[in-house]
C-alpha atoms as a PDB file:
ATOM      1  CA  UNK A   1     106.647 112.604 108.574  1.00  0.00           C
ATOM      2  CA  UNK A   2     109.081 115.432 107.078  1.00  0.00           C
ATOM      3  CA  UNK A   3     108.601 116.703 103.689  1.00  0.00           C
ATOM      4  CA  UNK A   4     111.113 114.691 101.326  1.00  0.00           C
ATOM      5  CA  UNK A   5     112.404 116.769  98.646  1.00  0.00           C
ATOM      6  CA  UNK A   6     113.505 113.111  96.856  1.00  0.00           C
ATOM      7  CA  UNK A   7     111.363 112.389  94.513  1.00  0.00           C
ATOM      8  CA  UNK A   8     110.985 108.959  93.333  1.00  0.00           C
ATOM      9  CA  UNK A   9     110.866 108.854  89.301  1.00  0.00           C
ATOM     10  CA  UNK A  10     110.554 105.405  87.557  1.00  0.00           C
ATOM     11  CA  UNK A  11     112.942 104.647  84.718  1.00  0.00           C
ATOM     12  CA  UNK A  12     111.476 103.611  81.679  1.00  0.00           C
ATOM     13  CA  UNK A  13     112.534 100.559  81.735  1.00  0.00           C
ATOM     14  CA  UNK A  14     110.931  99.977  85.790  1.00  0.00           C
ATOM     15  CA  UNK A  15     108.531  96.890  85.977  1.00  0.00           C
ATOM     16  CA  UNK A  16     105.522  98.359  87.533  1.00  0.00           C
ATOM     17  CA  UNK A  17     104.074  95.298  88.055  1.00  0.00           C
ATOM     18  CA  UNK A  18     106.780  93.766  90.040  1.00  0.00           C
ATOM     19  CA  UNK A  19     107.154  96.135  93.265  1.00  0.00           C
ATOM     20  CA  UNK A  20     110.537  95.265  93.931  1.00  0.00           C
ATOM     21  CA  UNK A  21     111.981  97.075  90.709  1.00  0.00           C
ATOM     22  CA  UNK A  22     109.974 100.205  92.021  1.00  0.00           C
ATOM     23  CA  UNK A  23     112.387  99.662  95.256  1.00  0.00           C
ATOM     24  CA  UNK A  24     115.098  98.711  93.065  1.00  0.00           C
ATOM     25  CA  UNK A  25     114.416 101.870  91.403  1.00  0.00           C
ATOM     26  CA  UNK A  26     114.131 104.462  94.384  1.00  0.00           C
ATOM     27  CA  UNK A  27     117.506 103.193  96.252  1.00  0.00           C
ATOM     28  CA  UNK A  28     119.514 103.732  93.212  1.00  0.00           C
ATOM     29  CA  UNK A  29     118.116 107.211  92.952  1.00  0.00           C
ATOM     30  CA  UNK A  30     118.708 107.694  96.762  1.00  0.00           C
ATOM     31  CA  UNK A  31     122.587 106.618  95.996  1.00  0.00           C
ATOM     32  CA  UNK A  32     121.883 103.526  98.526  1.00  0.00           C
ATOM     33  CA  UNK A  33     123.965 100.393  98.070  1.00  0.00           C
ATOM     34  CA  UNK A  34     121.080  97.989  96.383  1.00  0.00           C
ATOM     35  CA  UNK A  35     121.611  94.128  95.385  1.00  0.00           C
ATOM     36  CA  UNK A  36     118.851  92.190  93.513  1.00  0.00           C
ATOM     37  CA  UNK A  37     118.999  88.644  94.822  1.00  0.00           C
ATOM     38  CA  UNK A  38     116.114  87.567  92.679  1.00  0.00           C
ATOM     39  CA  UNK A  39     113.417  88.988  90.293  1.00  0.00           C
ATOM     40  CA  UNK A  40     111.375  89.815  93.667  1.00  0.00           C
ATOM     41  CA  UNK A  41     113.784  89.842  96.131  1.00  0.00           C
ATOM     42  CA  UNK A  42     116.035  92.820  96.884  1.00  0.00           C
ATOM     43  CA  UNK A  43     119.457  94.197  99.279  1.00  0.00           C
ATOM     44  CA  UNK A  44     119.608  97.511 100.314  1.00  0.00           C
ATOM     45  CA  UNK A  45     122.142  99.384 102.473  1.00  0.00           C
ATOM     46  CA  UNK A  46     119.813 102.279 104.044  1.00  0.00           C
ATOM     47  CA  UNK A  47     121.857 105.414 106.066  1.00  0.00           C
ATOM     48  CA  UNK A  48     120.543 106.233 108.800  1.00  0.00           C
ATOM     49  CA  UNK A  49     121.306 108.591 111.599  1.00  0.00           C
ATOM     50  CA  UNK A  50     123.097 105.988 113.521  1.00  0.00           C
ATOM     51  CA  UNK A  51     124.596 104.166 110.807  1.00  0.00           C
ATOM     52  CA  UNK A  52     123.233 101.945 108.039  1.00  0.00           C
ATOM     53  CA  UNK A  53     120.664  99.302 108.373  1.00  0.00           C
ATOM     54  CA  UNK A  54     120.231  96.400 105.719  1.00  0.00           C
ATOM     55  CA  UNK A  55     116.791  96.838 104.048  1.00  0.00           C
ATOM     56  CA  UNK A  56     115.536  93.225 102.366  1.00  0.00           C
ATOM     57  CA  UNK A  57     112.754  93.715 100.139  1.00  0.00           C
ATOM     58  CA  UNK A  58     110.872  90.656  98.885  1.00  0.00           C
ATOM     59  CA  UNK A  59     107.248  90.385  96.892  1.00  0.00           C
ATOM     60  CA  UNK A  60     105.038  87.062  97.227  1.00  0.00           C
ATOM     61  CA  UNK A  61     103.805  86.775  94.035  1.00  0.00           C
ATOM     62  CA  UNK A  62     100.836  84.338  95.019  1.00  0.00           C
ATOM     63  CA  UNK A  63     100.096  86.732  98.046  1.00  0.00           C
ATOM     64  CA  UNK A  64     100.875  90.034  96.419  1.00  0.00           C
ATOM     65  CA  UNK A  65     102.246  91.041  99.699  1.00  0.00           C
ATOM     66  CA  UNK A  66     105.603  93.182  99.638  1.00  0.00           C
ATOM     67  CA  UNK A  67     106.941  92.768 103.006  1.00  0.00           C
ATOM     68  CA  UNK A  68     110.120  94.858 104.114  1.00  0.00           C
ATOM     69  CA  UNK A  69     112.254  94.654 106.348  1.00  0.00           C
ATOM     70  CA  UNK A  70     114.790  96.546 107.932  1.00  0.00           C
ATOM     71  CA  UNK A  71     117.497  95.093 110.536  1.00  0.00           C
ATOM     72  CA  UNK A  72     119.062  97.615 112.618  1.00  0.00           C
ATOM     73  CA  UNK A  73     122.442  97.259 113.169  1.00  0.00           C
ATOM     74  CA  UNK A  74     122.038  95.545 117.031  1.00  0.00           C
ATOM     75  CA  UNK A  75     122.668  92.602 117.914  1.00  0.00           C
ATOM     76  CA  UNK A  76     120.235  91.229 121.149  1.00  0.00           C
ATOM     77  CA  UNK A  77     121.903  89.677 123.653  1.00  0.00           C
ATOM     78  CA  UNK A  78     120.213  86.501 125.399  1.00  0.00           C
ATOM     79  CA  UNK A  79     120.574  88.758 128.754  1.00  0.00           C
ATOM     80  CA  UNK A  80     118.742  91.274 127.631  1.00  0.00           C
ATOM     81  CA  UNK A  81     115.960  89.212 124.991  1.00  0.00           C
ATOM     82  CA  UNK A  82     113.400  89.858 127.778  1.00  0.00           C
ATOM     83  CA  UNK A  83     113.974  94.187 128.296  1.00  0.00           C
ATOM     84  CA  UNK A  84     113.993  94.273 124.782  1.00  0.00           C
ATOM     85  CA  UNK A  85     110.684  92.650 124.049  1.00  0.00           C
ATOM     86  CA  UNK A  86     109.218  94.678 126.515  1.00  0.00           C
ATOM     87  CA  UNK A  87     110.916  97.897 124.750  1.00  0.00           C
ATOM     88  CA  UNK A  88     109.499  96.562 121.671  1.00  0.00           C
ATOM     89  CA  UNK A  89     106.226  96.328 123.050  1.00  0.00           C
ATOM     90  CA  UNK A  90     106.070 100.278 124.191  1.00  0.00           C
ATOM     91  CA  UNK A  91     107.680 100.721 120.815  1.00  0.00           C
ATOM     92  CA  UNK A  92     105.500  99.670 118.943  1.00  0.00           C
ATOM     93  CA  UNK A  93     102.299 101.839 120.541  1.00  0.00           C
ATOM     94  CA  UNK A  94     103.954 104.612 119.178  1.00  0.00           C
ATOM     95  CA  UNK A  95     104.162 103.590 115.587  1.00  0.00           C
ATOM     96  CA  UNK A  96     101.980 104.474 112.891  1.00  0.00           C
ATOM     97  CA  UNK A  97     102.884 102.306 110.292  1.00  0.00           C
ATOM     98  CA  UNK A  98     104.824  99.189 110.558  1.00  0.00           C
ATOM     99  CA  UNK A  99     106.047  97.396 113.756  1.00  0.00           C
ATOM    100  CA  UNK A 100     109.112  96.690 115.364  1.00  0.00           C
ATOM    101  CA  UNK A 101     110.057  92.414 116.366  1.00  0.00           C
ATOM    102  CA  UNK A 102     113.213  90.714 117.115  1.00  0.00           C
ATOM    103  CA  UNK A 103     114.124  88.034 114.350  1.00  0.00           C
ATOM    104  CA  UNK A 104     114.745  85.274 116.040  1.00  0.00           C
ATOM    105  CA  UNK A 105     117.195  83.608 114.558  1.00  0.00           C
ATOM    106  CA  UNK A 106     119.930  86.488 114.938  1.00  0.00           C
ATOM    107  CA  UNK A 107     118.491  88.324 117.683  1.00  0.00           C
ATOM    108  CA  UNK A 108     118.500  91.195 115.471  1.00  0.00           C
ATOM    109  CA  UNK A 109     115.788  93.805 115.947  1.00  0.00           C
ATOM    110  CA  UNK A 110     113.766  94.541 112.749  1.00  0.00           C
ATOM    111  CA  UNK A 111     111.458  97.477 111.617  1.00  0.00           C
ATOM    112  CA  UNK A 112     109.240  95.321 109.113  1.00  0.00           C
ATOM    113  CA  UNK A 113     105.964  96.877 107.043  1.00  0.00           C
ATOM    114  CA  UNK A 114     103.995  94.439 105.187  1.00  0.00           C
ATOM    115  CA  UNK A 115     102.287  96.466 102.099  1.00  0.00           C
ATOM    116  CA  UNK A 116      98.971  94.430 100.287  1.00  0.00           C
ATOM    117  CA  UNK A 117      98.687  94.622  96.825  1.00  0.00           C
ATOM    118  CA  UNK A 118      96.032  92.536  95.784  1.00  0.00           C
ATOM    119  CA  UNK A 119      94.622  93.866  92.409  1.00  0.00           C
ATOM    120  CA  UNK A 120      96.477  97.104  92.734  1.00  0.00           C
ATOM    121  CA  UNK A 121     100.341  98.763  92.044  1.00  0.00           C
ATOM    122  CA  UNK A 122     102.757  99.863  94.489  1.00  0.00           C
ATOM    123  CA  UNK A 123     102.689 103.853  93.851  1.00  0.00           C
ATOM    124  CA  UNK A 124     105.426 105.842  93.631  1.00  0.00           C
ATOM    125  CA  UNK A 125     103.934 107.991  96.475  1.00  0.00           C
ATOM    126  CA  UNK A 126     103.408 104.703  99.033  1.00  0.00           C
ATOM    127  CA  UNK A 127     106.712 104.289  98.549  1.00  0.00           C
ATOM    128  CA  UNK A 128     107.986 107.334  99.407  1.00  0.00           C
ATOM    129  CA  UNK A 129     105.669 107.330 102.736  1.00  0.00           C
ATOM    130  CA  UNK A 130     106.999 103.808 103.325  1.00  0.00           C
ATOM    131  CA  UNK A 131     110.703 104.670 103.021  1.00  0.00           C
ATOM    132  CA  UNK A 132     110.235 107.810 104.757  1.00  0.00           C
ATOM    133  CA  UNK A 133     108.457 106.208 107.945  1.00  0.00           C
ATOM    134  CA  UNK A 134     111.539 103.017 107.819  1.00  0.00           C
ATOM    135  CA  UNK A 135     114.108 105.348 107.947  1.00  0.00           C
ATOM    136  CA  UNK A 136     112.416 107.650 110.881  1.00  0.00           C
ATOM    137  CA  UNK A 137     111.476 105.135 113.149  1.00  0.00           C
ATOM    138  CA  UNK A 138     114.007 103.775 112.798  1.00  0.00           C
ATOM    139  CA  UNK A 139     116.125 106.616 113.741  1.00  0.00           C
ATOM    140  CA  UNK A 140     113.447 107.558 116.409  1.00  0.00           C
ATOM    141  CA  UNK A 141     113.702 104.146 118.462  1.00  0.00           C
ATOM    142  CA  UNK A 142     117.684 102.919 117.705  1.00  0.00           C
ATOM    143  CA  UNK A 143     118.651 104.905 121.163  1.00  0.00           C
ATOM    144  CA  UNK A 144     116.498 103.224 122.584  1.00  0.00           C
ATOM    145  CA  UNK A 145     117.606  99.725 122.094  1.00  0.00           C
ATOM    146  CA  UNK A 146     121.157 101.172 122.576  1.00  0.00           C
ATOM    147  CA  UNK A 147     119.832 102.649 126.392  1.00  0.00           C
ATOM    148  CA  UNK A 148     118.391  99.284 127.271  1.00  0.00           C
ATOM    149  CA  UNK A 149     121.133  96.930 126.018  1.00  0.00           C
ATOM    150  CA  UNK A 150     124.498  99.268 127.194  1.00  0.00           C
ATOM    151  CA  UNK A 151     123.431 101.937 129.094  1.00  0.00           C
ATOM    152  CA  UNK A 152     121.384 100.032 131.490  1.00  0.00           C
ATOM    153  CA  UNK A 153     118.156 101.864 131.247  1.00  0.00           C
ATOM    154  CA  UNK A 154     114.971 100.430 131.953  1.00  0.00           C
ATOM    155  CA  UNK A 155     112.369  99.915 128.946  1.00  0.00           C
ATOM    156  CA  UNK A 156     110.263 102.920 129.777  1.00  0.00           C
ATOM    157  CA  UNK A 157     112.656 104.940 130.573  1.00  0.00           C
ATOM    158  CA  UNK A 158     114.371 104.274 127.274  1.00  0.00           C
ATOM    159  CA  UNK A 159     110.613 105.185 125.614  1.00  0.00           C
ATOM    160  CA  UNK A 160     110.372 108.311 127.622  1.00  0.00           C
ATOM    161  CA  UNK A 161     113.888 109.948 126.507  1.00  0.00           C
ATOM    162  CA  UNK A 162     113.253 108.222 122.549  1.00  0.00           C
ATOM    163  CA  UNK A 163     109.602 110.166 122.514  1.00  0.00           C
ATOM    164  CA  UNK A 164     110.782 113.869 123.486  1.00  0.00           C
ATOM    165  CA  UNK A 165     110.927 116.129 120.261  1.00  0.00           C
ATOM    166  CA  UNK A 166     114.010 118.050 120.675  1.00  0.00           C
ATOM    167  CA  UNK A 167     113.581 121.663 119.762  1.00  0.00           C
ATOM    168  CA  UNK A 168     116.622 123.515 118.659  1.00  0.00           C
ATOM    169  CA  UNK A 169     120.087 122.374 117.444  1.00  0.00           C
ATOM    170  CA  UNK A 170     122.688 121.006 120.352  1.00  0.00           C
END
């Protein structure tokens, strides 16, 4: 991941024990468009290089699991539900942290990171590494779907041209 020069700083008033204000907290100092639905469950608009996603941040309290989400701006069609999956799959070898699915329900695909914390605090720093690898993979793989659902590219070929580290400005 890229050195971020945003920092995230909690406000006084940020409830460390309740992860979502620490989200809360870091998309208002990003300048993101953030909506609390619910003590722990938050809206976020997140920019990306190909436009904005919708981020959904929501903490089980009787898990202590913050899982987040992040729909990318594609809709699946039923056509195409099989190519994708398969995308996903190839995908998904190449991520670190995280994991790419298709929500059912919308055909929507989804970057999603499930973060346990069991006896512990979401740090400032996690956060930052979490945000940071959302917003880059997502960015990374969003040709990708676009090759296989428009252009008519085939799932690894799709991979192939998504993987190649550009060098150089075009």
């Amino acid at each position: 991941m890229s050195g971020s020069s945003n920092m995230v700083v909690s406000s006084p008033e940020t409830d460390t024990s309740n992860p979502v204000s620490l989200v809360e907290d870091y998309a208002i100092r990003q300048d993101w468009g953030a909506e609390r639905s619910s003590e722990f469950e938050l809206w976020a608009e997140v920019p990306g290089q190909w436009g904005s996603q919708r981020l959904w941040a929501v903490y089980h309290d009787d898990t202590c699991f913050l899982q987040l989400n992040c729909y990318l701006n594609l809709k699946i069609p039923a056509r195409q539900l099989h190519k994708s999956s398969h995308l996903i799959t190839l995908m998904n070898e190449r991520v670190w942290l995280g994991h790419f699915e298709i929500w059912s329900e919308e055909q929507i695909p989804v970057f999603r990171v499930v973060v346990p914390l069991r006896n512990s605090e979401l740090k400032e720093e996690q956060l930052e590494d979490i945000m940071e690898a959302i917003q880059e993979e997502t960015d990374r793989f969003f040709p990708a779907l676009q090759w296989v659902l428009w252009g008519g590219k085939s799932p690894e070929d799709a991979i192939a041209a998504a993987i190649i580290d550009t060098e150089g400005e075009a």
